[in-house]
Protein backbone atom coordinates (compact mmCIF):
# COMPACT_ATOMS: atom_id res chain seq x y z
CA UNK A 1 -101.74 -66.01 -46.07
CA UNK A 2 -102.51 -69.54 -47.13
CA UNK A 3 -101.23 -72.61 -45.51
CA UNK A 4 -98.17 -72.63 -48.42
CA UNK A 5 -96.82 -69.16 -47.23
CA UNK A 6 -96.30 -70.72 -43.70
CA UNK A 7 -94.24 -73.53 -44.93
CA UNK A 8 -92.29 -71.55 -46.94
CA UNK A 9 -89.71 -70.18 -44.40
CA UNK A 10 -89.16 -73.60 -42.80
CA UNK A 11 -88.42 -74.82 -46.53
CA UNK A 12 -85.94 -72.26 -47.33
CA UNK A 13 -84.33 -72.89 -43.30
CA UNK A 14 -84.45 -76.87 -44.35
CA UNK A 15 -82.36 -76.07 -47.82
CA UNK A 16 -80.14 -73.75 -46.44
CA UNK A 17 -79.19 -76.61 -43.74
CA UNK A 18 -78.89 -79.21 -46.35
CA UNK A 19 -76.47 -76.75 -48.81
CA UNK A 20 -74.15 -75.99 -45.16
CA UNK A 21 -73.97 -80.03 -44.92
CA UNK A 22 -73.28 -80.50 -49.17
CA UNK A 23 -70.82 -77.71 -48.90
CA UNK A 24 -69.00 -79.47 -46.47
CA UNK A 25 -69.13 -82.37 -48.01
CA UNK A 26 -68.54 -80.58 -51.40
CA UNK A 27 -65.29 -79.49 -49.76
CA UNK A 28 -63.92 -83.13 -48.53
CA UNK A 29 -64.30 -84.13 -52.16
CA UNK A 30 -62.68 -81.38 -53.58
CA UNK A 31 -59.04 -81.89 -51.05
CA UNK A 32 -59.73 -85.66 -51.93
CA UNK A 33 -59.15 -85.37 -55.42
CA UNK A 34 -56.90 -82.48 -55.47
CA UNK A 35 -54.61 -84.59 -53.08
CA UNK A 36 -54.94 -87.36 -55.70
CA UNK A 37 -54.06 -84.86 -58.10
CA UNK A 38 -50.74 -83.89 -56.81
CA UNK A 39 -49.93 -87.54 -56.08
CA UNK A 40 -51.14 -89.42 -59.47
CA UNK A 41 -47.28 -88.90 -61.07
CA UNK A 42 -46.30 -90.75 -58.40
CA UNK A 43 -48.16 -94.10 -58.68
CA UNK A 44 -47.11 -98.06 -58.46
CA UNK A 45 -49.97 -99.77 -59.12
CA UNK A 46 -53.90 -97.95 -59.55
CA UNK A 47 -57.22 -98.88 -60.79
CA UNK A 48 -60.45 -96.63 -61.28
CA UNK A 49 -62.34 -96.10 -58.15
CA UNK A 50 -65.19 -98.42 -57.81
CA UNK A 51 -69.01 -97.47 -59.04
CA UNK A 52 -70.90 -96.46 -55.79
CA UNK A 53 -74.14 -97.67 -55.18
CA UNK A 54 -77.07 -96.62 -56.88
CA UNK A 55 -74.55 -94.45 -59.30
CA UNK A 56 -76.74 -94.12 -62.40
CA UNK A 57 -79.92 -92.93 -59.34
CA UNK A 58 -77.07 -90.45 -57.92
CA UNK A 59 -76.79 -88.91 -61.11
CA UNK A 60 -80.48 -88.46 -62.29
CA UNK A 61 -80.47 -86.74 -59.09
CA UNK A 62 -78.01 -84.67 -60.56
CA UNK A 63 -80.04 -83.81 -63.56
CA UNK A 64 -83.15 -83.49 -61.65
CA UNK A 65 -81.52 -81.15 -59.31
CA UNK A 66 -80.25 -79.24 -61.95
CA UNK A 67 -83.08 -78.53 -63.85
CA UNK A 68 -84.80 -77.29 -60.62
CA UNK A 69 -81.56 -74.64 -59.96
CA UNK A 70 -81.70 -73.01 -63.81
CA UNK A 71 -85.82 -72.81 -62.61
CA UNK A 72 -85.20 -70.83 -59.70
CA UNK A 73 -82.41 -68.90 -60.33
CA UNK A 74 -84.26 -67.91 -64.01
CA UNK A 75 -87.63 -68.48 -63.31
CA UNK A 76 -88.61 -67.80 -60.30
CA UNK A 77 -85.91 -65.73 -59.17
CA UNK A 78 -84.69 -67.04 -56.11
CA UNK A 79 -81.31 -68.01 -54.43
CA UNK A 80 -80.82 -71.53 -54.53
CA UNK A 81 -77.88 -72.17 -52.40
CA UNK A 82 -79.13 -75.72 -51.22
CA UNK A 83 -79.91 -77.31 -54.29
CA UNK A 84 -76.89 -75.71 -56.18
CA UNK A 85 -74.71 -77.34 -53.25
CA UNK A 86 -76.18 -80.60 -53.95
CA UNK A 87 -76.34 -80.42 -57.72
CA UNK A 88 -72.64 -79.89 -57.35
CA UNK A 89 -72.20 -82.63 -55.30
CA UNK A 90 -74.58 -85.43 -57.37
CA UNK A 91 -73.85 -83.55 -60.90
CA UNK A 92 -70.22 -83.12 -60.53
CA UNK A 93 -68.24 -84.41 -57.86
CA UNK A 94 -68.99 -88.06 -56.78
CA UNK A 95 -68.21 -88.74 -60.52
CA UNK A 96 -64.78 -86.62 -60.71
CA UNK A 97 -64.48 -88.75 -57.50
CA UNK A 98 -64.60 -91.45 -59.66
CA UNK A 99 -61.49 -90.48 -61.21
CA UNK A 100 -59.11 -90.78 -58.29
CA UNK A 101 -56.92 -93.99 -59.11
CA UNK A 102 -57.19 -96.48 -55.79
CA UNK A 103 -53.90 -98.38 -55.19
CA UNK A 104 -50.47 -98.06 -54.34
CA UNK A 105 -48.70 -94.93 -54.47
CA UNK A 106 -44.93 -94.43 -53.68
CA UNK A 107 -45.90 -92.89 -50.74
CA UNK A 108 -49.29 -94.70 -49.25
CA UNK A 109 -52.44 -96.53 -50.56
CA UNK A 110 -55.68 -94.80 -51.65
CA UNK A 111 -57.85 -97.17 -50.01
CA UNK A 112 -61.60 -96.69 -50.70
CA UNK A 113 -62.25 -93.98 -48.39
CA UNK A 114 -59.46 -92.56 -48.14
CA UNK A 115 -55.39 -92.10 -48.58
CA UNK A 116 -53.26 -93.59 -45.66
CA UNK A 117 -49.40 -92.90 -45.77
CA UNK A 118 -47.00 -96.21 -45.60
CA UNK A 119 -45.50 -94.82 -42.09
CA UNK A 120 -49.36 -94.65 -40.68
CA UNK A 121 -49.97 -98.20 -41.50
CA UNK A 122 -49.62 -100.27 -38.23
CA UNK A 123 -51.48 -104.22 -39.68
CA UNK A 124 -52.68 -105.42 -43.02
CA UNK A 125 -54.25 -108.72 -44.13
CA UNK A 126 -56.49 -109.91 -46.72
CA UNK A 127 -59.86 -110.82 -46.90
CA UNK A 128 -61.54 -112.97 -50.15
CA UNK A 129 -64.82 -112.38 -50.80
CA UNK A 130 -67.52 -114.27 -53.23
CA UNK A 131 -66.61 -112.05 -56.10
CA UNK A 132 -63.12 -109.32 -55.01
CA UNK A 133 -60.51 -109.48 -52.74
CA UNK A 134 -59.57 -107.01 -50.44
CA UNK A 135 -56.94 -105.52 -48.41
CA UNK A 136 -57.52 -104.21 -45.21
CA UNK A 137 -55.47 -101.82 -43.76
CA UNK A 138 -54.85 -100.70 -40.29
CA UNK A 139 -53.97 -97.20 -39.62
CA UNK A 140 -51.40 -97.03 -36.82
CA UNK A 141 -52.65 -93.48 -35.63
CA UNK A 142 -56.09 -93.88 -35.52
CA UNK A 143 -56.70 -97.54 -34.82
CA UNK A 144 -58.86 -97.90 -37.97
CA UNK A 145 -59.19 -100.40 -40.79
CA UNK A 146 -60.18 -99.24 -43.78
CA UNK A 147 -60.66 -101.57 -47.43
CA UNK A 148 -58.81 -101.69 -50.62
CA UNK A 149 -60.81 -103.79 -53.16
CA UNK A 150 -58.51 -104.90 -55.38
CA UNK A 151 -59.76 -106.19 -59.03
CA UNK A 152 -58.31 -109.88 -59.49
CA UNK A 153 -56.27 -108.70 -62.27
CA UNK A 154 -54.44 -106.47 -60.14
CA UNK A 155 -54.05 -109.36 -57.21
CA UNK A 156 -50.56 -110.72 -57.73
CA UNK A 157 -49.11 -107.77 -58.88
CA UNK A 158 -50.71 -105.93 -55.36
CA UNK A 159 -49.33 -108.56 -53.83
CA UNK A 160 -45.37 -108.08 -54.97
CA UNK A 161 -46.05 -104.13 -54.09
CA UNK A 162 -46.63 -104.54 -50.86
CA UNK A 163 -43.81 -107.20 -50.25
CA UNK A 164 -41.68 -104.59 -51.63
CA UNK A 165 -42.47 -102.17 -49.26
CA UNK A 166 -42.24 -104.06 -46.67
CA UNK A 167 -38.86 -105.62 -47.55
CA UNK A 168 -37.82 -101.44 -47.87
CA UNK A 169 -38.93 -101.03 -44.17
CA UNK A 170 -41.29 -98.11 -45.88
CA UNK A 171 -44.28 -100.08 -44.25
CA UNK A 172 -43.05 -101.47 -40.10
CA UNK A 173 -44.90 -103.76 -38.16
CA UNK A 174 -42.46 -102.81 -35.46
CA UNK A 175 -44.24 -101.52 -32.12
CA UNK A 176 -47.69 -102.51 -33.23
CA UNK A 177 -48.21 -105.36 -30.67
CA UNK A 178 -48.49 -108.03 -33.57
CA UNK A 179 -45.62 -109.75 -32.80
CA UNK A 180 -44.17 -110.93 -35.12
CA UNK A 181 -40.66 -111.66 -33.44
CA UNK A 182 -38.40 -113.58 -35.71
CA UNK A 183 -41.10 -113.87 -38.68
CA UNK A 184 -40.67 -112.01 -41.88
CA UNK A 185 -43.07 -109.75 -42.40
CA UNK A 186 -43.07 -109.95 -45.79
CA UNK A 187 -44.98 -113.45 -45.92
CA UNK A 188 -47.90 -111.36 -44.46
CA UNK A 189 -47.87 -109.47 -47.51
């Protein structure tokens, strides 16, 4: 048996360790967009989801990774668990990711990463960069900030969405340890 045939098994060990890790990460796309997808009746105020980095790379990895599956799966005749995870994931999902609307929801904000219910929200503020704005927000339960980029089109009218919810007590500052005794928190907004 040539040197090949030895590296073979640790190959096929490497793939099937990279499809367990896509698959899992297949699966947090999936709930992320079929969450969105119960939830986008139900919107105030939502853009597109910004263009990740190295998007058009992401999805000639897609092809690439495709063309390799049909050629094992036809050609040579093997399972291909690992790279049919990750043609899934580069090929499909990160651009139906694409579709979920970030924003303001009657019932939270789909920040970048993720959706955060009005009643987790424990601290916002904004932050202006050289070319967006963003909105970072605070999640009470967790003690983490997470972003909202939010185009300058949509600025004023994020804005009057938030001061709305916070003027219906649907977002509290309350118990936070901001204190913000005697101030309105709707000037924060």
């Amino acid at each position: 048996m040539g040197p090949l045939g030895d590296v073979q098994p640790l190959v096929s060990r490497v793939l099937l360790l990279l499809g367990i890790g896509f698959l899992v990460a297949n699966a947090r796309l999936l709930s992320q967009y079929f969450r969105y997808w119960r939830r986008r009746s139900r919107t105030l105020l939502i853009w597109p989801g910004p263009t990740p980095p190295y998007y058009g790379m992401g999805l000639a990895i897609g092809v690439v990774l495709g063309l390799l599956l049909l050629y094992k799966l036809f050609v040579v005749r093997q399972h291909a668990f690992g790279e049919g995870m990750m043609f899934l994931y580069y090929g499909y999902l990160v651009p139906l990711s694409r579709r979920i609307g970030r924003g303001f929801y009657e019932d939270g904000i789909w920040a970048d990463s993720a959706f955060i219910p009005y009643e987790q929200i424990g601290g916002i503020t904004w932050r202006e960069g050289p070319h967006a704005v963003s909105l970072i927000v605070i999640e009470r339960s967790r003690n983490l900030a997470r972003r909202l980029a939010v185009p300058a089109q949509y600025y004023a009218a994020a804005r009057r969405v938030l001061r709305d919810k916070i003027g219906e007590h649907a977002i509290q500052f309350a118990g936070t340890g901001l204190q913000l005794d005697g101030h309105d928190a709707r000037e924060d907004a």
